[in-house]
Protein backbone atom coordinates (compact mmCIF):
# COMPACT_ATOMS: atom_id res chain seq x y z
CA UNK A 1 -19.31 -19.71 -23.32
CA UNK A 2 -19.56 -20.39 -27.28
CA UNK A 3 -20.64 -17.22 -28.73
CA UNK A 4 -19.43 -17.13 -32.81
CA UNK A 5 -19.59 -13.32 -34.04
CA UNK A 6 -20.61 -15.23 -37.18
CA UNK A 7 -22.71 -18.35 -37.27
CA UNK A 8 -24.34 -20.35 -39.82
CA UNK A 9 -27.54 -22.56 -38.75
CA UNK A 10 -29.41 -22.68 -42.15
CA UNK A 11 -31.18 -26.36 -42.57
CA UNK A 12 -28.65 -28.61 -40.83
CA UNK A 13 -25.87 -26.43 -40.58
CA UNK A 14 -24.17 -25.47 -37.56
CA UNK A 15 -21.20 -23.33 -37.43
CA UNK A 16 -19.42 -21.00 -34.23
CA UNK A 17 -16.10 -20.13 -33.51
CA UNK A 18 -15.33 -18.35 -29.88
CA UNK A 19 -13.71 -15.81 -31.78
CA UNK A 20 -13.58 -13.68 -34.99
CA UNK A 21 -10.23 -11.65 -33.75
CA UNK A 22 -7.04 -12.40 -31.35
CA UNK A 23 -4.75 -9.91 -30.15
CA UNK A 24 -1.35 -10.74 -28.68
CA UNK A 25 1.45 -9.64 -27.80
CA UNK A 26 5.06 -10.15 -29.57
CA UNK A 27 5.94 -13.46 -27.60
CA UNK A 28 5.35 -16.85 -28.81
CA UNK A 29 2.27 -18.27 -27.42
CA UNK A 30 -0.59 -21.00 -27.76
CA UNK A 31 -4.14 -19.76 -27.41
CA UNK A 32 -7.10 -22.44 -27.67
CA UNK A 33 -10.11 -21.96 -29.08
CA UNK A 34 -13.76 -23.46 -28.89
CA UNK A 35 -15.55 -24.28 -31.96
CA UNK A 36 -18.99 -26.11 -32.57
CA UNK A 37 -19.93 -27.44 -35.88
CA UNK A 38 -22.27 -30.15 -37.32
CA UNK A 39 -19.95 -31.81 -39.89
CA UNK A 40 -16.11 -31.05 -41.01
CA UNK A 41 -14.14 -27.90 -40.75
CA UNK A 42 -10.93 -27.16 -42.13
CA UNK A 43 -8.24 -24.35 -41.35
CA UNK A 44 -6.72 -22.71 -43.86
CA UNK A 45 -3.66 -20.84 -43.13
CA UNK A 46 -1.82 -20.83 -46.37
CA UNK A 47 0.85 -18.25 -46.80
CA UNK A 48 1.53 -17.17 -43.32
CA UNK A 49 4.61 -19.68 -41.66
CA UNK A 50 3.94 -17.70 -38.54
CA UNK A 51 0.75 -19.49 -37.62
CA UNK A 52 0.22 -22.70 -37.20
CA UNK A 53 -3.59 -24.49 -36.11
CA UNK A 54 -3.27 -27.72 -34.56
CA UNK A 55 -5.54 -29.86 -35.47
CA UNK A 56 -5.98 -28.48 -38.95
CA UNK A 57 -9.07 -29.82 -39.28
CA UNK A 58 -12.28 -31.77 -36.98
CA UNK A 59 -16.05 -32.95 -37.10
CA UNK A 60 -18.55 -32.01 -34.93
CA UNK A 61 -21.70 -33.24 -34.05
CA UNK A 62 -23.61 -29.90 -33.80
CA UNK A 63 -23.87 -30.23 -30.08
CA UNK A 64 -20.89 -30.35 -28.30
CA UNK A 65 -17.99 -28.45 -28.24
CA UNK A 66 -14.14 -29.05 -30.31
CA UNK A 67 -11.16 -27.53 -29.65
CA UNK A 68 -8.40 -26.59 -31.55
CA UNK A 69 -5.13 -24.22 -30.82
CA UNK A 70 -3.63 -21.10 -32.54
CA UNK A 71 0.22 -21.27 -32.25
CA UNK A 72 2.07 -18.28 -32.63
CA UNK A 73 5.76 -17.65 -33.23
CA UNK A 74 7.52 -15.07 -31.39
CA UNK A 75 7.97 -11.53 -33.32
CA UNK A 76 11.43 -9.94 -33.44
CA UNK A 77 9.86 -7.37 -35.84
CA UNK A 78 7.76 -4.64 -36.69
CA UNK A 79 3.20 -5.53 -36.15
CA UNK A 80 2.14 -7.81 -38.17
CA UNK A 81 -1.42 -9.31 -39.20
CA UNK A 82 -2.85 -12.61 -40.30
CA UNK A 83 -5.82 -14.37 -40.56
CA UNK A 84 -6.95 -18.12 -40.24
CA UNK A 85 -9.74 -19.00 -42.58
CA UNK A 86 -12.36 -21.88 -41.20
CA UNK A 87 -13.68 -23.76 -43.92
CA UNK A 88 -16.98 -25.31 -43.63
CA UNK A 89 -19.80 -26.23 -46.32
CA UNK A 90 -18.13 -24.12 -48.23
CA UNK A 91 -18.36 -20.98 -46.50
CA UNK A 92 -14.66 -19.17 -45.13
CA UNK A 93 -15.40 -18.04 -41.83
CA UNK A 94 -11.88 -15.62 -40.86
CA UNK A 95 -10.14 -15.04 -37.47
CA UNK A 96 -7.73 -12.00 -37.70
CA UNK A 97 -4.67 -12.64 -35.67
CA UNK A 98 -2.83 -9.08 -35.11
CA UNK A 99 0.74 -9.55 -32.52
CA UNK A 100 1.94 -6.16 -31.78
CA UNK A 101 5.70 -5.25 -32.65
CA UNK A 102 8.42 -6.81 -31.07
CA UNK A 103 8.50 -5.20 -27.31
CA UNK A 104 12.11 -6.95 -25.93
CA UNK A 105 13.67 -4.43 -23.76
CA UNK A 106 15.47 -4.05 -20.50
CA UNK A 107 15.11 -2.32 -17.23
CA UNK A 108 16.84 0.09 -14.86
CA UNK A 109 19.84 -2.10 -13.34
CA UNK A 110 18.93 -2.29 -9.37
CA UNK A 111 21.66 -3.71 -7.07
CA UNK A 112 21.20 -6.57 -4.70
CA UNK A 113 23.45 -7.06 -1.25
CA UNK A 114 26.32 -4.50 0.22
CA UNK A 115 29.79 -3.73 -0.43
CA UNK A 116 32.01 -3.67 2.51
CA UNK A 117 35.51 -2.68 2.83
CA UNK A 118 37.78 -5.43 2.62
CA UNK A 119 34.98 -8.27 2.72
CA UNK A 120 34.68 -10.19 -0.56
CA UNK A 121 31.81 -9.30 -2.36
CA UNK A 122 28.44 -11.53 -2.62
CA UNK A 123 26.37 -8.73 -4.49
CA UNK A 124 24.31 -8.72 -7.58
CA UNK A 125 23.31 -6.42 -10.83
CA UNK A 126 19.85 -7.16 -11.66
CA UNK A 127 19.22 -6.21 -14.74
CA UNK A 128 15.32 -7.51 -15.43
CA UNK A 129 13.90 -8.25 -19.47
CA UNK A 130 10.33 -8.35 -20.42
CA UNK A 131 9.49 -10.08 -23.91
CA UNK A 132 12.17 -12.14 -24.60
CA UNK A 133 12.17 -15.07 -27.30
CA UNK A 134 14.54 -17.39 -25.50
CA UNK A 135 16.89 -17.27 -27.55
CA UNK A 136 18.99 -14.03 -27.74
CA UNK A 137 22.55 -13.65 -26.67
CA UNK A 138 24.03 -10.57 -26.18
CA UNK A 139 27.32 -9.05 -24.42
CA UNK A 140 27.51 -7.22 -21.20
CA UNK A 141 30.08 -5.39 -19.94
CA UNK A 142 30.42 -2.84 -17.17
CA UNK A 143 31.80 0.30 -15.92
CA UNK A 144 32.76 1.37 -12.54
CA UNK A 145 32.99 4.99 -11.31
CA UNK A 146 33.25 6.48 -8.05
CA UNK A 147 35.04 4.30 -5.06
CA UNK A 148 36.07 1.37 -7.80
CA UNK A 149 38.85 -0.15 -6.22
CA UNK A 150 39.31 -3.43 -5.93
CA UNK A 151 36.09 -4.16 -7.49
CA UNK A 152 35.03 -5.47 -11.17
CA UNK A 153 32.53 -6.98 -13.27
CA UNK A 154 33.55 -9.31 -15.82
CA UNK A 155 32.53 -9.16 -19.70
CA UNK A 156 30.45 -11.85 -20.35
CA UNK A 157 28.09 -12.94 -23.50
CA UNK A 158 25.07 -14.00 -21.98
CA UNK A 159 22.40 -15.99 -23.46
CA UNK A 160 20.31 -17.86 -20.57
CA UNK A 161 17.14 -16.02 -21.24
CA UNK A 162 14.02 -17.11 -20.37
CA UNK A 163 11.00 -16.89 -22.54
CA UNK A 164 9.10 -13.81 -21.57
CA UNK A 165 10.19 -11.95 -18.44
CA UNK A 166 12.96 -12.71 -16.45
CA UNK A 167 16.31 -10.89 -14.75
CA UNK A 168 19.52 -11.34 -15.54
CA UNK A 169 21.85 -11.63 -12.57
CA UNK A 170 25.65 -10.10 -12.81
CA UNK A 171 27.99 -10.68 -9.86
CA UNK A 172 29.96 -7.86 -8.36
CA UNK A 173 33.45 -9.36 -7.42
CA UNK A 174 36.26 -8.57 -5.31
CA UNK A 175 37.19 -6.52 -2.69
CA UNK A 176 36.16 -2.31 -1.96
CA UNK A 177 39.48 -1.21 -1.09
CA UNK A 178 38.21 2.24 0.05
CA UNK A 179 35.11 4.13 1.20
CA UNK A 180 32.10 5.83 -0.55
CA UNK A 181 29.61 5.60 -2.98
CA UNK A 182 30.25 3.47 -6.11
CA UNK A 183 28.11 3.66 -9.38
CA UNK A 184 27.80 1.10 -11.60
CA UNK A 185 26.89 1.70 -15.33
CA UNK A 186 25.87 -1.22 -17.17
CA UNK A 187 25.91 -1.97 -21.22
CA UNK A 188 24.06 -4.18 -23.16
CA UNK A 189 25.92 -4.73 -26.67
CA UNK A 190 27.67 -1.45 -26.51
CA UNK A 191 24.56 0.74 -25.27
CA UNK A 192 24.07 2.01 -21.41
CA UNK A 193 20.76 0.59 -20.15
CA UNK A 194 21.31 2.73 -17.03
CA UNK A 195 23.13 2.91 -13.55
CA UNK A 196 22.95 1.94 -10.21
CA UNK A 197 24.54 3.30 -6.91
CA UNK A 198 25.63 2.16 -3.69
CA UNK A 199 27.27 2.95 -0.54
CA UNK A 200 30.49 1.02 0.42
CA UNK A 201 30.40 0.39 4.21
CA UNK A 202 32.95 -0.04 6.92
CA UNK A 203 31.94 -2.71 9.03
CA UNK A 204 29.05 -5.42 8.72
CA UNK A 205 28.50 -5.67 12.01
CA UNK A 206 29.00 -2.06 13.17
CA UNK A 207 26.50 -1.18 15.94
CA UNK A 208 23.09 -0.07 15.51
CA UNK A 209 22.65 3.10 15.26
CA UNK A 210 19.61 6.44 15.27
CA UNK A 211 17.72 4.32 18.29
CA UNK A 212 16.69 5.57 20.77
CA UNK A 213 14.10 8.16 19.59
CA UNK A 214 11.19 9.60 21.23
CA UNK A 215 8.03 11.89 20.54
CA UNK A 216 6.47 13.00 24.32
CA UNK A 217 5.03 15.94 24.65
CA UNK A 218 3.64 15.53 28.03
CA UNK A 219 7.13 14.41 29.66
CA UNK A 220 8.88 17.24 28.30
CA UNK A 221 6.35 19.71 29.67
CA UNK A 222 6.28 21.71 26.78
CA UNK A 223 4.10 22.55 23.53
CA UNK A 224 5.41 21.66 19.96
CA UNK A 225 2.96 24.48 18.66
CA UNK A 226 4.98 26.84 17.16
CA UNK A 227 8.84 25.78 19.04
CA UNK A 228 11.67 24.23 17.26
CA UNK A 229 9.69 21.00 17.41
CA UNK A 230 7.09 21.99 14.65
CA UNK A 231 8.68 21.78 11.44
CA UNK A 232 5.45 22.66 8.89
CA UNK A 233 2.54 21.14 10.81
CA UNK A 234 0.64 24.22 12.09
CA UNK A 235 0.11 27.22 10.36
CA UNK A 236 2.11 29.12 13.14
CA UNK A 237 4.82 26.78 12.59
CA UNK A 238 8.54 27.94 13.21
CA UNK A 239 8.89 26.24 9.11
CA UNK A 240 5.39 27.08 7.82
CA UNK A 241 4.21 24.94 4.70
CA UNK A 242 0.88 25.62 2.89
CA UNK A 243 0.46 21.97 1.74
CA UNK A 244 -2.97 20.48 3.11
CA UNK A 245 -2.04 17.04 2.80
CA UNK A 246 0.18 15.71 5.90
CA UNK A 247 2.66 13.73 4.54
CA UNK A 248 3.74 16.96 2.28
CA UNK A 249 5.75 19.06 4.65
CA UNK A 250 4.17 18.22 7.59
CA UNK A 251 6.56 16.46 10.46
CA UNK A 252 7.24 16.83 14.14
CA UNK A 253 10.76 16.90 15.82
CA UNK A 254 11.59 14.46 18.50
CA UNK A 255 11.56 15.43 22.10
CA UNK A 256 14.48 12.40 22.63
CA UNK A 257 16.93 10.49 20.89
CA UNK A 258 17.46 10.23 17.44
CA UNK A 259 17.12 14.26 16.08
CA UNK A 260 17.09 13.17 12.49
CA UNK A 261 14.19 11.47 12.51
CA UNK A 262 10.36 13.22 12.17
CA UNK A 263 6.91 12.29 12.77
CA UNK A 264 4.48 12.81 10.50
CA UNK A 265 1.20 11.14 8.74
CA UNK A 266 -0.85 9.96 5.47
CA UNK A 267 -4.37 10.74 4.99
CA UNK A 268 -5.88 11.29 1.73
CA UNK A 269 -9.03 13.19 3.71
CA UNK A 270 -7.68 15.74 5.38
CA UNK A 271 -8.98 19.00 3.84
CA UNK A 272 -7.44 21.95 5.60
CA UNK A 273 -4.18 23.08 7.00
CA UNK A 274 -6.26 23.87 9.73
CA UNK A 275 -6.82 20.05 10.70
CA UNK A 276 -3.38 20.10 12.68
CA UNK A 277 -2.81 20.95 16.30
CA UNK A 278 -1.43 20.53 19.69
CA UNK A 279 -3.04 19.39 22.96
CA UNK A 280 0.31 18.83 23.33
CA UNK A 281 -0.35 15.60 21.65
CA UNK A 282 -0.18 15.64 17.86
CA UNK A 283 -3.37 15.87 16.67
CA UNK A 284 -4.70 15.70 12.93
CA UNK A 285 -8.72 15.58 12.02
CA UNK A 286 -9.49 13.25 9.29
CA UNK A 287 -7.76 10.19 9.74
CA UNK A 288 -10.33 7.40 7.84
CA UNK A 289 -9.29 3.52 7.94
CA UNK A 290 -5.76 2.66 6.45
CA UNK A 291 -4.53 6.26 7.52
CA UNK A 292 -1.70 6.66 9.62
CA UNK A 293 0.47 8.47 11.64
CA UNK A 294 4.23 7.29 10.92
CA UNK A 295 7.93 7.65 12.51
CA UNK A 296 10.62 8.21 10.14
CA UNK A 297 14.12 6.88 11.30
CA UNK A 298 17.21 7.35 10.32
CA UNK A 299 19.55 4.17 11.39
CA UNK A 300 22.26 2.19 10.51
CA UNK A 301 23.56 -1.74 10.79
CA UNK A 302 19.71 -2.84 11.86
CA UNK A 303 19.09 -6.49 11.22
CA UNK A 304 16.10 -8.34 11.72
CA UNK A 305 17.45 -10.71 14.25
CA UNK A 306 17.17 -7.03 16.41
CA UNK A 307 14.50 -6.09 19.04
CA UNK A 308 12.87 -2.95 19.25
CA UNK A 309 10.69 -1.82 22.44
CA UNK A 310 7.60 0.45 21.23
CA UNK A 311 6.05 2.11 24.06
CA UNK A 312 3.00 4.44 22.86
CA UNK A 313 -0.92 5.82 23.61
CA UNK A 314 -3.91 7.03 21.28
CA UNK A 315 -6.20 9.88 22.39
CA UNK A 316 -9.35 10.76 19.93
CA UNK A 317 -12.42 12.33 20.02
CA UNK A 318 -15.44 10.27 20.15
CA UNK A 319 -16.30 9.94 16.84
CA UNK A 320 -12.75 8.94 15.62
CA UNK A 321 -10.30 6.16 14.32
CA UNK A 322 -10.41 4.26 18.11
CA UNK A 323 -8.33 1.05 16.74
CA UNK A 324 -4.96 1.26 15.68
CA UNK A 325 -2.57 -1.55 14.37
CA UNK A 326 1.36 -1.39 14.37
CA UNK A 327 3.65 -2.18 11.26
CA UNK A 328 7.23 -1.46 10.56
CA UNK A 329 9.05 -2.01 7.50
CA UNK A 330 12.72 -0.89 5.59
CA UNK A 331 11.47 0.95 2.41
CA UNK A 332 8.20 2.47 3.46
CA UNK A 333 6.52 0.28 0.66
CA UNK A 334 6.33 -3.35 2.20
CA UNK A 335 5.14 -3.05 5.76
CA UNK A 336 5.35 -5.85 8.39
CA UNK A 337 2.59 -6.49 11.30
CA UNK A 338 4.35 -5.96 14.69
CA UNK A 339 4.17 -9.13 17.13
CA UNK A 340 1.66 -8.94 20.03
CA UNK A 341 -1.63 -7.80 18.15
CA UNK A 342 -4.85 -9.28 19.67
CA UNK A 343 -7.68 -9.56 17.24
CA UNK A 344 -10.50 -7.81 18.09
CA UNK A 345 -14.10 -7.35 16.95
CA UNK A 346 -16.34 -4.57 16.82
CA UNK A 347 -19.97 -4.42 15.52
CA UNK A 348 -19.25 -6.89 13.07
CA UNK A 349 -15.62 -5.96 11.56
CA UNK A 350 -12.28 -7.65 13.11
CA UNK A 351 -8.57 -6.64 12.46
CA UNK A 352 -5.39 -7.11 14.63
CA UNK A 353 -5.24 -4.06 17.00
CA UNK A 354 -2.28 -3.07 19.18
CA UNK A 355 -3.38 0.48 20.29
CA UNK A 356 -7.36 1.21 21.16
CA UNK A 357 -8.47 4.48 22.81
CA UNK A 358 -9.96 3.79 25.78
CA UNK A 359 -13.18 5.99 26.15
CA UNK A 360 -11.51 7.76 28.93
CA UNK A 361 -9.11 8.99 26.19
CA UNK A 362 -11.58 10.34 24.29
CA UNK A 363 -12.90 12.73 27.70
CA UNK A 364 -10.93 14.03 30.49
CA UNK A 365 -7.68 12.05 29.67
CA UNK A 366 -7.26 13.16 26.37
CA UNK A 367 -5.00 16.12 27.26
CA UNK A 368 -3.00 14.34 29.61
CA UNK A 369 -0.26 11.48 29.49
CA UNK A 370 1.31 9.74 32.43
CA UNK A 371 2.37 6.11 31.10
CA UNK A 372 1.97 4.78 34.70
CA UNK A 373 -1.99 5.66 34.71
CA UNK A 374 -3.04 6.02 31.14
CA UNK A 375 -5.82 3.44 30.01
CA UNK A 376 -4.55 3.44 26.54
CA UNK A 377 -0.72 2.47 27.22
CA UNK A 378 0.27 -0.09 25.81
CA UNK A 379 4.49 -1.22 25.11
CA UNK A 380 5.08 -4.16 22.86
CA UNK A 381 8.80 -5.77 21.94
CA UNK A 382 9.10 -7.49 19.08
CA UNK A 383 12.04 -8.55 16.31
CA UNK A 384 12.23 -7.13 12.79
CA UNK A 385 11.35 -10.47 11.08
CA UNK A 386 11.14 -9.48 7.72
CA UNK A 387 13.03 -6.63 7.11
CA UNK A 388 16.14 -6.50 5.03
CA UNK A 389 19.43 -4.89 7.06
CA UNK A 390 19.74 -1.29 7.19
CA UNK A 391 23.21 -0.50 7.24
CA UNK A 392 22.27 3.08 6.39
CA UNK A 393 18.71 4.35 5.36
CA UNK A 394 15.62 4.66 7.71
CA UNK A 395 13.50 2.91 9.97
CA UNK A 396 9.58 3.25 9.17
CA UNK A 397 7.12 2.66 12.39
CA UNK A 398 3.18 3.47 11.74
CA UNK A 399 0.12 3.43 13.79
CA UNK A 400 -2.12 2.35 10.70
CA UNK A 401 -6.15 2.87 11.43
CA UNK A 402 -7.10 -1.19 11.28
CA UNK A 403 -10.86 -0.76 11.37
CA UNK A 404 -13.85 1.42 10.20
CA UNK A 405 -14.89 2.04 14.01
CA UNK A 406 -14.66 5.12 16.23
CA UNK A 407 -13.53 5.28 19.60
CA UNK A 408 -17.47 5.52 21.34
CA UNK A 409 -20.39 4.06 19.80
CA UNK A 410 -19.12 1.01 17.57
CA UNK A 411 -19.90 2.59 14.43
CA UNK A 412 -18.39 4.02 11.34
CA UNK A 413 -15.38 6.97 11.83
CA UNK A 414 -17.22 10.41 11.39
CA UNK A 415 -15.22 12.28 8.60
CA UNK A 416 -13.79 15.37 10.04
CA UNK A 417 -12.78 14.48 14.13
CA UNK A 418 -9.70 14.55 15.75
CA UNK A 419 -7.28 11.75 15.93
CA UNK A 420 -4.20 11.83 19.09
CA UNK A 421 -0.80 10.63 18.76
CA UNK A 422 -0.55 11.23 22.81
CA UNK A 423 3.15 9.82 22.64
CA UNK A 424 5.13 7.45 20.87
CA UNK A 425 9.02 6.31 21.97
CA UNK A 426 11.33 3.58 20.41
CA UNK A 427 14.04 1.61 21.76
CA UNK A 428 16.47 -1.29 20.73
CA UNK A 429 16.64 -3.81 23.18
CA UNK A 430 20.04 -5.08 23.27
CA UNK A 431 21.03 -8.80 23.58
């Protein structure tokens, strides 16, 4: 582990320190070091009251390793430098300690809960810090703009920081008088760090609503190639876009429910705009593990003490994704594993699957969809453990590829074949 970048081992002398340089940041800090010596060192740090060594001084044996530390205060300036000199026989043996320039700043306020008319307010203004020495104390104050009523944040001086990182937290209090957005704009010591927005909302426990919402093809007897259905997926599209990648501009209509929401996907490997077509399921070529096809919903007052119903079936070609898993999530960032996944392995690899293509779906099935029939139905109803309450924003569902495996043969997906979204529909189940 002990490697000095300079050494002395003339006669009986033996001399290494782990290192010759340290580089740290602005915050205060303790770093310990290795040393190895046959006889007495001695640090030297004279003229620097930023650095201390404890112990100042040791004896080694030659053969085993000491230890010593390298305190460093915290820097509420510009970069500075120092150096620790190791005395031994004689010789000065350095260690350059460089700490950047004070780096204490704040980030974008982001705004924690909901504001609802007439309700006493239980939100939050976090306003997060990185670098902090502990000990500043500044004043924040706040203003309101937008639908203010009723609401306020007090002026306080705040000095509870943390060493390093941590977030300050600023209550929102009172009671939204009105409807509509609010912004708040928050200052540190006289100076805007930034603002955040919300919506204030009517009722917190309004019914859900934007479910039920359906993509089926089959059942509607009709073709989205082309219709009012295909918004941007097929180069014959009613809303044509010449992105390749599906996720940019690419989306399909509902045939039920919910006309706000769209169906799209994410693949990094598709490579053409001619990878997208009809059968009439929605088909896309190039779907590799941890693609997906995805539902976008719009909804509002969803909890995660709600059920949904997911009713859905996969069609492929051979060579394609043939296992499928089923996540949902609020932002479209943190995504939550549906219940009722069975863990399944093939040729060595195992994931939780909800959807599989049968190999039936891969051959004369694979244009057609009758739910009472198809081999690769499957419906699952689960609650939205996990999520946090949607009183307006969307609804993310996604049939995530789980596995390297295509639907016939057990082995890897070939790049290039054609993935089938035969039909997907989504329900709330109601208490």
């Amino acid at each position: 582990m002990l490697i000095g970048t300079s050494c002395d081992k003339s006669d009986d002398h033996v001399f290494a320190r782990e290192n010759d340089e340290i580089i740290i940041d602005c915050t205060e800090q303790s770093i310990e070091q290795i040393i190895i010596c046959n006889g007495e060192w001695i640090a030297d740090i004279s003229g620097i009251d930023w650095i201390t060594v404890s112990p100042e001084k040791g004896t080694g044996n030659g053969k085993d390793y000491g230890y010593f530390t390298v305190n460093v205060g915290y820097n509420s300036g510009v970069a500075r430098e120092g150096t620790i000199s190791l005395i031994y026989e004689g010789k000065s043996f350095p260690i350059k300690v460089s700490q950047s320039k004070n780096e204490f700043a704040f980030g974008t306020p982001i705004f924690e809960g909901n504001l609802f008319l007439q309700v006493e307010s239980t939100a939050m203004i976090m306003v997060p810090y990185t670098v902090a020495s502990g000990n500043e104390s500044v004043q924040i104050s706040c203003e309101i703009i937008g639908a203010s009523a009723g609401l306020h944040i007090s002026t306080i001086t705040y000095n509870g920081f943390l060493k390093g990182d941590g977030i300050i937290e600023i209550p929102v209090e009172g009671k939204a008088e009105t409807l509509g957005n609010v912004t708040f704009e928050i200052f540190i010591d006289g100076v805007s760090i930034g603002t955040t927005a919300v919506k204030i909302f009517e009722d917190p426990n309004a019914v859900v609503e934007g479910l039920p919402v359906g993509w089926n093809f089959y059942a509607a007897g009709i073709s989205p190639r082309g219709s009012e259905y295909d918004y941007s997926w097929t180069t014959d599209a009613v809303n044509p876009t010449v992105e390749i990648l599906p996720q940019n501009g690419h989306k399909v209509l509902p045939t039920s429910g919910n006309m706000d929401a769209y169906l799209t996907a994410y693949s990094a490997n598709v490579t053409s705009t001619a990878n997208y077509t009809f059968n009439p399921s929605i088909q896309i070529r190039g779907l590799m593990e941890n693609d997906y096809f995805y539902c976008v919903i719009p909804v509002k007052n969803l909890k995660e003490t709600h059920q949904i119903k997911v009713e859905a079936s996969m069609g492929s070609a051979g060579s394609a994704a043939g296992y499928f898993a089923l996540e949902y999530s609020d932002d479209g960032n943190l995504w939550h594993l549906a219940d009722g996944a069975t863990i399944m392995e093939v040729s060595g690899v195992s994931a939780p699957v909800h959807y599989y293509v049968p190999e039936i779906n891969a051959g004369t099935e694979r244009k057609t969809y009758n739910k009472e029939t198809d081999q690769g139905y499957r419906v699952y109803t689960f609650p939205l453990n996990g999520i946090n309450t949607i009183y307006d924003g969307n609804l993310y569902l996604r049939l995530r590829v789980c596995m390297d495996r295509r639907t016939i043969g057990s082995t890897t997906i070939a790049a290039n074949a054609w993935a089938d979204l035969k039909g997907i529909e989504i329900e709330l189940i109601e208490d």
